[in-house]
N, C-alpha and C. Protein backbone atom coordinates (compact mmCIF):
# COMPACT_ATOMS: atom_id res chain seq x y z
N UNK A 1 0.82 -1.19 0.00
CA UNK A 1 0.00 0.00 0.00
C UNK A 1 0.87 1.26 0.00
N UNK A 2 1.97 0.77 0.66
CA UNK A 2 2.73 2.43 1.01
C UNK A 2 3.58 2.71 -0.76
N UNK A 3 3.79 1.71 -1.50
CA UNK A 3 3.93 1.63 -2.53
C UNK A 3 3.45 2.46 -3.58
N UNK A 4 2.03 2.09 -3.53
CA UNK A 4 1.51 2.67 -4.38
C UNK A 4 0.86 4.09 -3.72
N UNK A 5 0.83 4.64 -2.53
CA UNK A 5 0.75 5.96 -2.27
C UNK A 5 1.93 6.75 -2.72
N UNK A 6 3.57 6.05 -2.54
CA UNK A 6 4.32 6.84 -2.74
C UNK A 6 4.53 7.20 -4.35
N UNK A 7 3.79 6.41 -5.27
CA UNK A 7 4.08 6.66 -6.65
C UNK A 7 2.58 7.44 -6.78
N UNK A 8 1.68 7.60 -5.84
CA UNK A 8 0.48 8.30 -6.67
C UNK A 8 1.29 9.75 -6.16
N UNK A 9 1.51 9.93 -5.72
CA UNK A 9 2.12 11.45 -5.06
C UNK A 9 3.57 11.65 -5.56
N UNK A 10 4.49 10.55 -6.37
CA UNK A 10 5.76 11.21 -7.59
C UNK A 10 5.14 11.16 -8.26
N UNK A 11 4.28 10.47 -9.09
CA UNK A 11 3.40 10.85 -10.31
C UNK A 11 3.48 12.18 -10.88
N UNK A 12 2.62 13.37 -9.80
CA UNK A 12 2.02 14.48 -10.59
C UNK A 12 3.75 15.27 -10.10
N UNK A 13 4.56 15.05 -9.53
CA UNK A 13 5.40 16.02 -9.23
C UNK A 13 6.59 15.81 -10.08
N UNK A 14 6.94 14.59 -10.71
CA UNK A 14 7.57 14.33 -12.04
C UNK A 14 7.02 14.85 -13.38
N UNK A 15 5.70 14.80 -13.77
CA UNK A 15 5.21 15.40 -14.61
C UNK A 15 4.49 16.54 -14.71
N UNK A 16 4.63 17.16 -13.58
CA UNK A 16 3.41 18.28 -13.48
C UNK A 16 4.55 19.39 -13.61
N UNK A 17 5.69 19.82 -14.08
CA UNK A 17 6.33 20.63 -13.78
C UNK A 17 6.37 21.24 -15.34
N UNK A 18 6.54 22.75 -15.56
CA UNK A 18 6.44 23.60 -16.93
C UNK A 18 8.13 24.01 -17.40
N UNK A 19 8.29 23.85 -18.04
CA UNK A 19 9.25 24.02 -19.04
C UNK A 19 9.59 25.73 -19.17
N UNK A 20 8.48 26.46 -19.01
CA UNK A 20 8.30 27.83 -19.24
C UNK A 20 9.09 28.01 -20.88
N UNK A 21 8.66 26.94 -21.83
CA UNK A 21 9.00 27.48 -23.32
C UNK A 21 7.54 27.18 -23.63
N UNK A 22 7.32 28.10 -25.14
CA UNK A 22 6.45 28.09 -26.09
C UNK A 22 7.16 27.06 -27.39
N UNK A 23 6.32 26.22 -28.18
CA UNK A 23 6.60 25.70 -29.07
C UNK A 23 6.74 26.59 -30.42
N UNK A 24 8.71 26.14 -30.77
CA UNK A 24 8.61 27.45 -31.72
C UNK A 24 9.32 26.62 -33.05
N UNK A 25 8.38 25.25 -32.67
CA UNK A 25 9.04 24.61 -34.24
C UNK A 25 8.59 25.06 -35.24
N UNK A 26 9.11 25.73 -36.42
CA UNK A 26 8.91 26.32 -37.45
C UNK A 26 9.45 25.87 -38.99
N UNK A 27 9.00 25.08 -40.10
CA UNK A 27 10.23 24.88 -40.90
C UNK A 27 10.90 25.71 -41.57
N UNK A 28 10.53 26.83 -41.80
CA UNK A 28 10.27 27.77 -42.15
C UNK A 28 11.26 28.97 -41.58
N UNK A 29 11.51 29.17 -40.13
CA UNK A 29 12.78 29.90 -39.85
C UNK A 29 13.49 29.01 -39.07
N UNK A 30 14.92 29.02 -39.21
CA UNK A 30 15.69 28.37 -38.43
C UNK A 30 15.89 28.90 -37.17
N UNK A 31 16.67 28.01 -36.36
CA UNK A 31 16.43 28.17 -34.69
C UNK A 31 17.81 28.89 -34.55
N UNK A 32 18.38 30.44 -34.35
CA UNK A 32 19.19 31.19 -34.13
C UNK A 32 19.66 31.35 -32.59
N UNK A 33 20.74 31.26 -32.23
CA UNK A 33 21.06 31.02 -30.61
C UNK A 33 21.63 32.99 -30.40
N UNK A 34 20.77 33.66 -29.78
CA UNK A 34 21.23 35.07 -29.50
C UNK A 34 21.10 35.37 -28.20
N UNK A 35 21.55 36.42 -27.76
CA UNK A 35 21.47 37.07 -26.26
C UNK A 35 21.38 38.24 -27.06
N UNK A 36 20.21 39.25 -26.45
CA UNK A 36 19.78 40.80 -26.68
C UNK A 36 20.11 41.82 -25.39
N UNK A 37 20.47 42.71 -25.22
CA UNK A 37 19.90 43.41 -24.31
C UNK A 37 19.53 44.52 -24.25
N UNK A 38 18.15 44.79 -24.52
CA UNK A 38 17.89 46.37 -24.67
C UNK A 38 17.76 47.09 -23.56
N UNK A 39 18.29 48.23 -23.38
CA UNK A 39 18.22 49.21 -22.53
C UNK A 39 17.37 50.45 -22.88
N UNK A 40 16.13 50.12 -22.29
CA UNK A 40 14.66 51.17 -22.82
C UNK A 40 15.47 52.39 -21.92
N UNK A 41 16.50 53.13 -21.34
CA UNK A 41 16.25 54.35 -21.23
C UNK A 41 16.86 55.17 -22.60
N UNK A 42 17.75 54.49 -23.47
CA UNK A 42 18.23 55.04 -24.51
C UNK A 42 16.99 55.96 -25.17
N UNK A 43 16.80 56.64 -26.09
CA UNK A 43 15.92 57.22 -27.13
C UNK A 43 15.46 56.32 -27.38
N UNK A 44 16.11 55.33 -28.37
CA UNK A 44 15.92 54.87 -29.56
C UNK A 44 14.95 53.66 -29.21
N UNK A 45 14.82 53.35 -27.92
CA UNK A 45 14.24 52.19 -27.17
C UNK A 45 12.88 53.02 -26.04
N UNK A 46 12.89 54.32 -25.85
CA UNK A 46 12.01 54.45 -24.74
C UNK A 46 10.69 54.64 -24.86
N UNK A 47 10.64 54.65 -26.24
CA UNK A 47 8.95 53.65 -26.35
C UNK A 47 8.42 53.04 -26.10
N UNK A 48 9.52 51.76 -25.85
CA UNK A 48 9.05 51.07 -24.91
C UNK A 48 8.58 50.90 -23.57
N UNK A 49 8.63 51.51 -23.30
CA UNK A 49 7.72 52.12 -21.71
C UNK A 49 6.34 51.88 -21.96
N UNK A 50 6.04 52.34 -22.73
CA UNK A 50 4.58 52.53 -23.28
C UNK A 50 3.70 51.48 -24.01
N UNK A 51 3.16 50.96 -23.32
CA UNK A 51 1.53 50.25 -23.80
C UNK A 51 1.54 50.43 -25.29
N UNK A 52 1.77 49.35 -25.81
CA UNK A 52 1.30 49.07 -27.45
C UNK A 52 1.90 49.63 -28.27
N UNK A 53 3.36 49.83 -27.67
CA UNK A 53 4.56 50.46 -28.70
C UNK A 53 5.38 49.10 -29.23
N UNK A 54 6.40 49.82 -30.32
CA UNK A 54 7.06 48.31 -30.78
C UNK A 54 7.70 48.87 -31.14
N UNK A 55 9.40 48.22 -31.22
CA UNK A 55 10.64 48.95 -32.03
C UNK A 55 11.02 47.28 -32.66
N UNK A 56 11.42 47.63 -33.71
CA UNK A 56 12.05 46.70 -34.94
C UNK A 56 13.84 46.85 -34.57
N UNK A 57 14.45 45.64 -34.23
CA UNK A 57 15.56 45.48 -34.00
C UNK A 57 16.37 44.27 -35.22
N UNK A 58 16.89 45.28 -36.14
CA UNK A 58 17.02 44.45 -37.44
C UNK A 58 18.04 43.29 -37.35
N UNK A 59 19.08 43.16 -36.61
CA UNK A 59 20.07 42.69 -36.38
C UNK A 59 20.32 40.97 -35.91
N UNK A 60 19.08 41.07 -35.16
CA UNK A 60 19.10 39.46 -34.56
C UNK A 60 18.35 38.64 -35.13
N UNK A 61 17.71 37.05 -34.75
CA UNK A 61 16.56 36.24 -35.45
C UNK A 61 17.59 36.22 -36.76
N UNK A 62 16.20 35.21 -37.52
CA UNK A 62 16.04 35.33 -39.05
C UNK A 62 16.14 36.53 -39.66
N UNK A 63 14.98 37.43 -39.27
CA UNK A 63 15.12 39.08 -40.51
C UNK A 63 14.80 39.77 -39.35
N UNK A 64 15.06 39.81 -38.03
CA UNK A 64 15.21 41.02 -37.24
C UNK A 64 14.06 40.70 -35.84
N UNK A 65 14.28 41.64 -34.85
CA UNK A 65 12.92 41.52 -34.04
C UNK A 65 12.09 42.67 -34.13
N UNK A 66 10.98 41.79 -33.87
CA UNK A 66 9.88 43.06 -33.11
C UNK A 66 9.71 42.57 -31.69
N UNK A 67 10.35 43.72 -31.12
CA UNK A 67 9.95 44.06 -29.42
C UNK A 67 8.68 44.71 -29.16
N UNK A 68 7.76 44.34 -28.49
CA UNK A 68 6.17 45.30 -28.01
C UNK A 68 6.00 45.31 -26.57
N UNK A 69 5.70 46.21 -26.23
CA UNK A 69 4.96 46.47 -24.88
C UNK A 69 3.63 46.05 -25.03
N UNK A 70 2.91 44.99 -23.98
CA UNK A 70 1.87 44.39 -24.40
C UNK A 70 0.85 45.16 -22.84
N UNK A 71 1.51 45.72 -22.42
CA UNK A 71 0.28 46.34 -21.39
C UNK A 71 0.56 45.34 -19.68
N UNK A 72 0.84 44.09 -20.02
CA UNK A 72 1.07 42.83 -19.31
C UNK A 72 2.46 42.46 -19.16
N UNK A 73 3.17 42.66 -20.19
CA UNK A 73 4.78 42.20 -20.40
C UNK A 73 5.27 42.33 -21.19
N UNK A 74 6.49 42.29 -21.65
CA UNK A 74 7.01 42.76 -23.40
C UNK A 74 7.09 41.03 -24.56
N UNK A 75 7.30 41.21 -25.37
CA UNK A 75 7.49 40.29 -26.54
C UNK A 75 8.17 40.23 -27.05
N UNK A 76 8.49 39.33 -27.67
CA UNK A 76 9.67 39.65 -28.85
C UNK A 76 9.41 38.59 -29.82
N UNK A 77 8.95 39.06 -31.06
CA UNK A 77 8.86 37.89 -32.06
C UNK A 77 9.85 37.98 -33.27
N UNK A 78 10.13 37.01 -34.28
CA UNK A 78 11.34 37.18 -35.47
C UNK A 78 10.79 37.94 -36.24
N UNK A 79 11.22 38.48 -36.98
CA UNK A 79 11.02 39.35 -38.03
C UNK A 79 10.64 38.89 -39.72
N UNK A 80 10.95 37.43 -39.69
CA UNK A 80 10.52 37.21 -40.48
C UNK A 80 8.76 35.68 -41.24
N UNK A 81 8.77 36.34 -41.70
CA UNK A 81 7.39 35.38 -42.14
C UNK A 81 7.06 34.42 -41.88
N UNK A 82 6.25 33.72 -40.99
CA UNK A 82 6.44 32.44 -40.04
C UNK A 82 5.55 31.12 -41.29
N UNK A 83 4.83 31.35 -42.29
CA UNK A 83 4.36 30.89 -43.15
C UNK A 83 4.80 31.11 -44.64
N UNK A 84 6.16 31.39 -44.69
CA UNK A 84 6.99 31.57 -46.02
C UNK A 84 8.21 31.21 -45.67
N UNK A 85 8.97 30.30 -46.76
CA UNK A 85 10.31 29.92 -46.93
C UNK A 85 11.15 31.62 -46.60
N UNK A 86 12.26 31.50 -46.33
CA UNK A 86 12.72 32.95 -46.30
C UNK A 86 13.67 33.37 -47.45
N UNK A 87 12.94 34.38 -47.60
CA UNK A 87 13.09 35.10 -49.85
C UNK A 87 13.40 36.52 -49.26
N UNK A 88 13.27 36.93 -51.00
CA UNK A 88 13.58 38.82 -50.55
C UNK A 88 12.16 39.38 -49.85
N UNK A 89 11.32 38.90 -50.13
CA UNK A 89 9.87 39.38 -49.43
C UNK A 89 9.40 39.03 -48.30
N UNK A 90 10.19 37.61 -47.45
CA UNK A 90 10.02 37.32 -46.08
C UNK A 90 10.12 38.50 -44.88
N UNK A 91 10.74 39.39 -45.10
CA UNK A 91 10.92 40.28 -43.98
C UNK A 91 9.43 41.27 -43.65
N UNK A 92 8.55 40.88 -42.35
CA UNK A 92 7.60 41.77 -41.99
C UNK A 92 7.96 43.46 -41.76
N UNK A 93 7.09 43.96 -41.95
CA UNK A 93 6.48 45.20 -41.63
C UNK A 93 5.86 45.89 -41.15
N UNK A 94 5.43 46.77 -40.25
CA UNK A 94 4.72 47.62 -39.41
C UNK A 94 3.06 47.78 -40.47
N UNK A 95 1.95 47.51 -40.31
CA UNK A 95 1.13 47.92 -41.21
C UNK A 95 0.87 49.36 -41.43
N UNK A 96 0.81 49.60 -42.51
CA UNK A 96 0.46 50.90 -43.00
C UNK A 96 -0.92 51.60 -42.75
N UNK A 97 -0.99 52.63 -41.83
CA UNK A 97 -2.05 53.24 -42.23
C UNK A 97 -2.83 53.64 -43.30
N UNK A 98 -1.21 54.47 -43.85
CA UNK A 98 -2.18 55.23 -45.37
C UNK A 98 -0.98 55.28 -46.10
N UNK A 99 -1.17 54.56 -47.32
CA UNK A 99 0.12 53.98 -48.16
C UNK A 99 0.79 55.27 -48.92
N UNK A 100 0.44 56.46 -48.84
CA UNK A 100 0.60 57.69 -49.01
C UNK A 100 1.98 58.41 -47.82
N UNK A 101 1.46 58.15 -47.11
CA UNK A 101 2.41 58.91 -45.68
C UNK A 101 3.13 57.57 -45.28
N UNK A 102 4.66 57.19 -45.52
CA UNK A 102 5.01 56.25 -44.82
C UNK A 102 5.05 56.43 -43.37
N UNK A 103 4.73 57.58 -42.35
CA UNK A 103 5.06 57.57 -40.87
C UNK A 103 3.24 57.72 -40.43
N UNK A 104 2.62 57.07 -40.92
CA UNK A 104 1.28 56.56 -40.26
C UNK A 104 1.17 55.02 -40.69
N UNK A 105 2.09 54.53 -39.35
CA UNK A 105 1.74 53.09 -39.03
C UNK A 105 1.45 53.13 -38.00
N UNK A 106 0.94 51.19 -38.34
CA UNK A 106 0.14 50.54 -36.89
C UNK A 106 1.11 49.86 -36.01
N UNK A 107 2.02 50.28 -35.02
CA UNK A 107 2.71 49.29 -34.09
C UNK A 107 2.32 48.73 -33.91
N UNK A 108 0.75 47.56 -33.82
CA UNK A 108 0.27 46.81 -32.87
C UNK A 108 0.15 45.88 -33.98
N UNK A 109 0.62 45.64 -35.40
CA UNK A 109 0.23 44.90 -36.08
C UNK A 109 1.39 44.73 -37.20
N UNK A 110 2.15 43.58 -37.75
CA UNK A 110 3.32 43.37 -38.55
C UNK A 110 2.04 42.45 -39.82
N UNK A 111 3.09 42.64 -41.12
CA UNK A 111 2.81 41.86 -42.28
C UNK A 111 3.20 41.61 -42.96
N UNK A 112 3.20 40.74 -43.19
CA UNK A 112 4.32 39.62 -44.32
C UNK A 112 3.86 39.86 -46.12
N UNK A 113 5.07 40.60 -46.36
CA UNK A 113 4.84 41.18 -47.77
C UNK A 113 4.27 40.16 -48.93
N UNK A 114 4.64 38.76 -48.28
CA UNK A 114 5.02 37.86 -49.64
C UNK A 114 3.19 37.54 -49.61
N UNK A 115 2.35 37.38 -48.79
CA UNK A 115 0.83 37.29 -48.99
C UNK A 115 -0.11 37.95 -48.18
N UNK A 116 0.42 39.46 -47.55
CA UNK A 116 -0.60 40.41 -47.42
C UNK A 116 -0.90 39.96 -45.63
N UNK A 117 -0.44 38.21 -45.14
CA UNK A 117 -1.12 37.98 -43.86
C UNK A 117 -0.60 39.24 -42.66
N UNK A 118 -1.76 39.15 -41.72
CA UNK A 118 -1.14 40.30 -40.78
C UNK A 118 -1.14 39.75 -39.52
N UNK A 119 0.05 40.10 -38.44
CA UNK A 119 -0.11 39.24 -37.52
C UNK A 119 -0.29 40.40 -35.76
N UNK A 120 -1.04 40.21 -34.84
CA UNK A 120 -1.17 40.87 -34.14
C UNK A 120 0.47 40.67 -33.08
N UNK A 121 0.63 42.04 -33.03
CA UNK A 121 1.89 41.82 -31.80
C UNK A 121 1.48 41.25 -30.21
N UNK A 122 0.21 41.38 -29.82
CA UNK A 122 -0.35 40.64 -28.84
C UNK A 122 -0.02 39.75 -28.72
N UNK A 123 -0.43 39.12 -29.86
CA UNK A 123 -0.51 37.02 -29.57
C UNK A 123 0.62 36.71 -30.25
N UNK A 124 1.00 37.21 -31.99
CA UNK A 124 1.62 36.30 -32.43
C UNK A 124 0.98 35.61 -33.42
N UNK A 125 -0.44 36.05 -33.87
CA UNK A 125 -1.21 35.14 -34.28
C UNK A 125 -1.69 36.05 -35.70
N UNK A 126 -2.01 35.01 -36.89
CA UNK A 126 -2.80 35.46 -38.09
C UNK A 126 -3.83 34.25 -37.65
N UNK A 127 -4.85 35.01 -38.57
CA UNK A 127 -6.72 33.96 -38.98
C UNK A 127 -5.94 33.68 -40.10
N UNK A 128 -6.16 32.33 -39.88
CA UNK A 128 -6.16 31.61 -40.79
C UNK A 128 -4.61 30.86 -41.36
N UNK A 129 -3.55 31.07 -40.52
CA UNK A 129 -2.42 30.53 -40.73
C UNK A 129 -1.88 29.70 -39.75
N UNK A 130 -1.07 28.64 -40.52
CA UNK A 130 -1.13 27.51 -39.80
C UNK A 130 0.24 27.82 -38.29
N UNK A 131 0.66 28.94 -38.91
CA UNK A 131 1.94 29.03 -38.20
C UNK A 131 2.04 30.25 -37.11
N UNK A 132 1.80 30.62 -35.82
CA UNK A 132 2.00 32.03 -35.72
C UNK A 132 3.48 32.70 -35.79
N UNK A 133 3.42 33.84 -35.28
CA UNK A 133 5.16 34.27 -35.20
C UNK A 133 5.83 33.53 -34.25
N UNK A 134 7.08 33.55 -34.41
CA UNK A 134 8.19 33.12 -33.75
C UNK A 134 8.71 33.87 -32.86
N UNK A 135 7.99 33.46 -31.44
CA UNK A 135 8.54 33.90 -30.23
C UNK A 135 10.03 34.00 -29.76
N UNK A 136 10.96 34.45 -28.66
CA UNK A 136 11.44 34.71 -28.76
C UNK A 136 11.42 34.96 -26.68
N UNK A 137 12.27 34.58 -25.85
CA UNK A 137 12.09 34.57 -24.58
C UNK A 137 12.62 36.09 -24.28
N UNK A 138 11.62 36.99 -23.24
CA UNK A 138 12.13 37.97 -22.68
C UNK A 138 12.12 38.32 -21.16
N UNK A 139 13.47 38.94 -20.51
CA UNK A 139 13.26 38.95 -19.03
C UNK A 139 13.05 40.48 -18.91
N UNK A 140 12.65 41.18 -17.57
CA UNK A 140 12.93 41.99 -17.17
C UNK A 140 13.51 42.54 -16.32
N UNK A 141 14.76 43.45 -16.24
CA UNK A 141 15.89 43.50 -15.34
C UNK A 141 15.86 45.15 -15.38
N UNK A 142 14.66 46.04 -14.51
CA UNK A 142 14.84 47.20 -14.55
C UNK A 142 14.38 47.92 -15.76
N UNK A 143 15.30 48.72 -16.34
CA UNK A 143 14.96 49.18 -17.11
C UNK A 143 15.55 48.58 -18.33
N UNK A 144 16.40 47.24 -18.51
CA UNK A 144 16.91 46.44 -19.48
C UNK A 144 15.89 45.06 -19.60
N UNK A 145 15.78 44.85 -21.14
CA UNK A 145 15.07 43.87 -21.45
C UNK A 145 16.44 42.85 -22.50
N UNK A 146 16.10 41.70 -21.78
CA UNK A 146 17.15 40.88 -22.10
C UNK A 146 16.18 39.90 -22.88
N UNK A 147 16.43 39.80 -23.88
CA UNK A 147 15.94 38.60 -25.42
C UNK A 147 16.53 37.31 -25.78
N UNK A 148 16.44 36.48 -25.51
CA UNK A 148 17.42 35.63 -25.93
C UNK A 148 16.38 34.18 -26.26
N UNK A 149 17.14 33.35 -27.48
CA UNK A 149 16.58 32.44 -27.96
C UNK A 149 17.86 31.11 -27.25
């Protein structure tokens, strides 16, 4: 008896434990090993402070990141097209307000040139695609946000 109490009680404590990753198998972008660290008091970053801002960090990932302030915590997804081989048209974009004025965009929303899909910086997610964006782990250390895959 004491047997089988001691395995009903390792049971859930062997398997009940979280990984704290998101599934970011993709065939589509390869798996890049980086360390980021942004420091939001700079300029060029202190948007990020702010609820439903996003700065494009071209340098890391596949075709770059997008960092967002989600109201809850920050993000960081790849930059490039999570439902396209990666071409000259894989690299997302800020959506356009008004295709007239390039400085009326939507921070809260990226799109993949090669078929128009748009993906919310919230989730990560398009309707209707099999793939969302490619997350990307972020901590917070003050006023530095550390990225790393």
């Amino acid at each position: 008896m004491k047997k089988y109490l001691l395995l009903l009680i390792a049971f859930p404590l062997l398997f009940g434990c979280d990984t704290n990753s998101t599934n970011n198998n993709n065939p589509y972008i390869p798996n890049y090993s980086f360390t980021l660290d942004i420091n939001m008091s700079l300029p060029a970053y202190s948007s990020l402070k702010f609820v439903s801002n996003a700065v494009y960090y071209p340098s890391q990932g596949a075709r770059g990141l997008y960092i967002f302030n989600t109201g809850s915590g920050y993000v960081a997804f790849d930059g490039a097209c999570p439902n396209q081989a990666l071409t000259s048209c894989s690299t997302m974009n800020f959506k356009k307000l008004d295709p007239n004025d390039p400085l009326k965009i939507d921070k809260t929303t990226i799109v993949c040139p090669c078929d128009n899909a748009e993906y919310s910086l919230f989730s990560g997610q398009s309707a209707g695609k099999q793939y969302p964006l490619k997350q990307y782990r972020v901590e917070v250390n003050g006023e530095v946000l550390r990225i790393y895959n």
